[in-house]
Protein backbone atom coordinates (compact mmCIF):
# COMPACT_ATOMS: atom_id res chain seq x y z
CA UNK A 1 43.01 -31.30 47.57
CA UNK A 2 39.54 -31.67 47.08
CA UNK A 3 36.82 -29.44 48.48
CA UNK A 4 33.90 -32.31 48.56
CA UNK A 5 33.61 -35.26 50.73
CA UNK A 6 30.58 -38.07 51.43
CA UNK A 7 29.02 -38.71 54.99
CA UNK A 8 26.51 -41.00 55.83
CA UNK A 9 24.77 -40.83 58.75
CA UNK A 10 24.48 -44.34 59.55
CA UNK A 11 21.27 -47.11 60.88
CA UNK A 12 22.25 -46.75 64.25
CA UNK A 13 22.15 -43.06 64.45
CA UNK A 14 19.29 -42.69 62.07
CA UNK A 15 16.84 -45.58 64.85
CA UNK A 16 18.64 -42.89 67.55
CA UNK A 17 16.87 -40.19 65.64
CA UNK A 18 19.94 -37.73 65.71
CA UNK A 19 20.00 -37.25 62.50
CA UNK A 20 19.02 -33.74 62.91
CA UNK A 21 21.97 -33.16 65.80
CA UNK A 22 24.51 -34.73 63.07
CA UNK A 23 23.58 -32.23 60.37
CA UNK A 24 23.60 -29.37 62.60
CA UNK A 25 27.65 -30.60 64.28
CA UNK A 26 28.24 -30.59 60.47
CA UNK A 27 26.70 -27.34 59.07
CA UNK A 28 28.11 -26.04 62.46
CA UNK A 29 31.75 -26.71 61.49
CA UNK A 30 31.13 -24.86 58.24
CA UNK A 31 30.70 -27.26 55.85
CA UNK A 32 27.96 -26.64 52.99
CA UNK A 33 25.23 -29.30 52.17
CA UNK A 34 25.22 -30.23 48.29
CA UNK A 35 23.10 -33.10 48.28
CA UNK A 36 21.29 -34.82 51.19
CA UNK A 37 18.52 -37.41 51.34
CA UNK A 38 17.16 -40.47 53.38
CA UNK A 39 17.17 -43.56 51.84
CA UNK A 40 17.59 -47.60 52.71
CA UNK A 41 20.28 -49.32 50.24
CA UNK A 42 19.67 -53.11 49.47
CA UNK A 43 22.49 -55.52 49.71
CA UNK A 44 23.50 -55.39 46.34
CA UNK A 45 24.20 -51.84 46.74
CA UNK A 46 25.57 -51.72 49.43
CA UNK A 47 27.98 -54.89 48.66
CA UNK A 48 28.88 -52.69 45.35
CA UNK A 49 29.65 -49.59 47.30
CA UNK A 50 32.55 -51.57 49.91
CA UNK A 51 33.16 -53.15 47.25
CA UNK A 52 36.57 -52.48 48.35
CA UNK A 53 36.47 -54.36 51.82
CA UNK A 54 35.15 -57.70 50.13
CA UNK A 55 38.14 -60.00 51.20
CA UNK A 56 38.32 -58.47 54.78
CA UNK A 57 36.19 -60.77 57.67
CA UNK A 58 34.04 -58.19 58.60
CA UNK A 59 32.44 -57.09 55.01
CA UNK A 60 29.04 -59.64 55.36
CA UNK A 61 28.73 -57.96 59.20
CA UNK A 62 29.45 -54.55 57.30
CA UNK A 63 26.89 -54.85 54.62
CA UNK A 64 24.12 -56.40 56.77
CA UNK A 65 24.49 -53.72 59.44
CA UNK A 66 24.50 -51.31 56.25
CA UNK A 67 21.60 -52.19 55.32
CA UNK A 68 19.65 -52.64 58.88
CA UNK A 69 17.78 -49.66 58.17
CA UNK A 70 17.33 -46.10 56.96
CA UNK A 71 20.98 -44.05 56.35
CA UNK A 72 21.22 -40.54 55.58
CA UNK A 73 23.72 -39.73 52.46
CA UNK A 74 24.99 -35.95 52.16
CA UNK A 75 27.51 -34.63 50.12
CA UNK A 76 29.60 -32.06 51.70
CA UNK A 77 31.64 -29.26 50.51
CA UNK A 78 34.86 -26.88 52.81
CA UNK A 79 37.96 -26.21 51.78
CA UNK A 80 40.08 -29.57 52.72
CA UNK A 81 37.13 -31.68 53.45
CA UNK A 82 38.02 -34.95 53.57
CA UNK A 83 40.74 -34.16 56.56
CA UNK A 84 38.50 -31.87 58.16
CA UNK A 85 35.30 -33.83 58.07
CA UNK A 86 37.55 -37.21 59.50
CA UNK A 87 38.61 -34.20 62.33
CA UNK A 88 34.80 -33.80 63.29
CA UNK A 89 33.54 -37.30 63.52
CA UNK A 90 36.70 -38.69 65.32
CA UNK A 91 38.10 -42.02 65.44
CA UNK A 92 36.50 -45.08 64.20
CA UNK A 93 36.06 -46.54 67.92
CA UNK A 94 34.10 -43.94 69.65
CA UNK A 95 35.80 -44.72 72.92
CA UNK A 96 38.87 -43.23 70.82
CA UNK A 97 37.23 -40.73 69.95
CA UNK A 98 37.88 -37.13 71.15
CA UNK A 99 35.45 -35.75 73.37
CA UNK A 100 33.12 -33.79 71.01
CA UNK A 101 33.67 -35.93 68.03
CA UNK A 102 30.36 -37.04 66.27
CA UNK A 103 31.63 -40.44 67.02
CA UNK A 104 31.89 -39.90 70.90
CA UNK A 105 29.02 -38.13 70.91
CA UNK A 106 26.67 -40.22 69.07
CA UNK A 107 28.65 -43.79 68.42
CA UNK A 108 28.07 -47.20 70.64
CA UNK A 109 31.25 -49.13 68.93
CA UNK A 110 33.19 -49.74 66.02
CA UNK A 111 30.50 -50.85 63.33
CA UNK A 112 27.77 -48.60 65.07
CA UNK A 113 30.03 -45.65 65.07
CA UNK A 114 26.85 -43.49 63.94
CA UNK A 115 28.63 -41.46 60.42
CA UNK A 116 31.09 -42.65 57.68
CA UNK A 117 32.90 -40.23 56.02
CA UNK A 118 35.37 -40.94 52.98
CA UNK A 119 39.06 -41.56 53.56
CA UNK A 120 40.71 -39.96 50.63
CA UNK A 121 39.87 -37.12 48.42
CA UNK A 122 40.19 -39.74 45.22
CA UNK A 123 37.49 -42.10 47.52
CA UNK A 124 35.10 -38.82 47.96
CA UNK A 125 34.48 -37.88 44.47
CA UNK A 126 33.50 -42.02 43.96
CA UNK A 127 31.43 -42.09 47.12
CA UNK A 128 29.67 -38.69 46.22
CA UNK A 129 28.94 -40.28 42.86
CA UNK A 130 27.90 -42.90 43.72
CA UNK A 131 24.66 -41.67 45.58
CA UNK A 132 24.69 -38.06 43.84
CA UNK A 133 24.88 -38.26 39.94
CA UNK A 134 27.13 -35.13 39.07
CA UNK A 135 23.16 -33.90 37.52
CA UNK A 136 21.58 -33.96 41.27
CA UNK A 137 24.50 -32.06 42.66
CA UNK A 138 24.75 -28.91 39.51
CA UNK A 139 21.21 -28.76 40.19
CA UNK A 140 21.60 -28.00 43.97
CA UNK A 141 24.19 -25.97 43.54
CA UNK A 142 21.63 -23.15 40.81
């Protein structure tokens, strides 16, 4: 199992400014920050990163919301952290969500859920490399 995982706080949350309440749920659950920054991804980017939902109806609705603003990338480390990081934020539909979630806390529906977090431990060493080059993350680590 891997120790790593990727969240990204997402546009909605980041226009919400709770950034800073998302980071602390997170650091508070005992997960350690590797890498972490504030950025806005173009289309191209963003299309190349769910790359993997491109046949599904919703990817142009995914990528434009993706890319509605600023998002907040972090790789994360704890021991099984892709199962216990999808435990923190909750369901994808924050009315599904348990009370407490990150989702039910700071989510307003499906797409504008407020954090993604990777689904498999295979899908969080891509995602992680994908915005972290394995250089960033030695270096934060020293």
């Amino acid at each position: 199992m891997s120790n790593k995982t990727l969240a990204i706080i997402k546009p909605d949350a980041t226009a919400k400014n709770v950034s800073g309440e998302i980071i602390a749920a997170i650091q508070q659950a005992g997960f350690r920050i590797l890498g972490m920054k504030l950025t806005k991804i173009s289309p191209e980017v963003a299309g190349e990163f769910y790359a993997v939902h491109k046949e599904r109806s919703f990817y142009g609705e995914l990528i434009a919301y993706m890319t509605s603003g600023t998002i907040v990338p972090l790789a994360l480390e704890k021991d099984n952290a892709v199962e216990e990081f999808r435990k923190l934020i909750g369901a994808t539909d924050p009315k599904k969500a348990d009370a407490g979630t990150i989702r039910a806390r700071f989510g307003t529906g499906i797409e504008a859920n407020a954090i993604h977090g990777s689904d498999s431990d295979e899908n969080a060493l891509r995602e992680i490399g994908f915005f972290f080059p394995e250089s960033e993350i030695v270096a934060v680590n020293k």
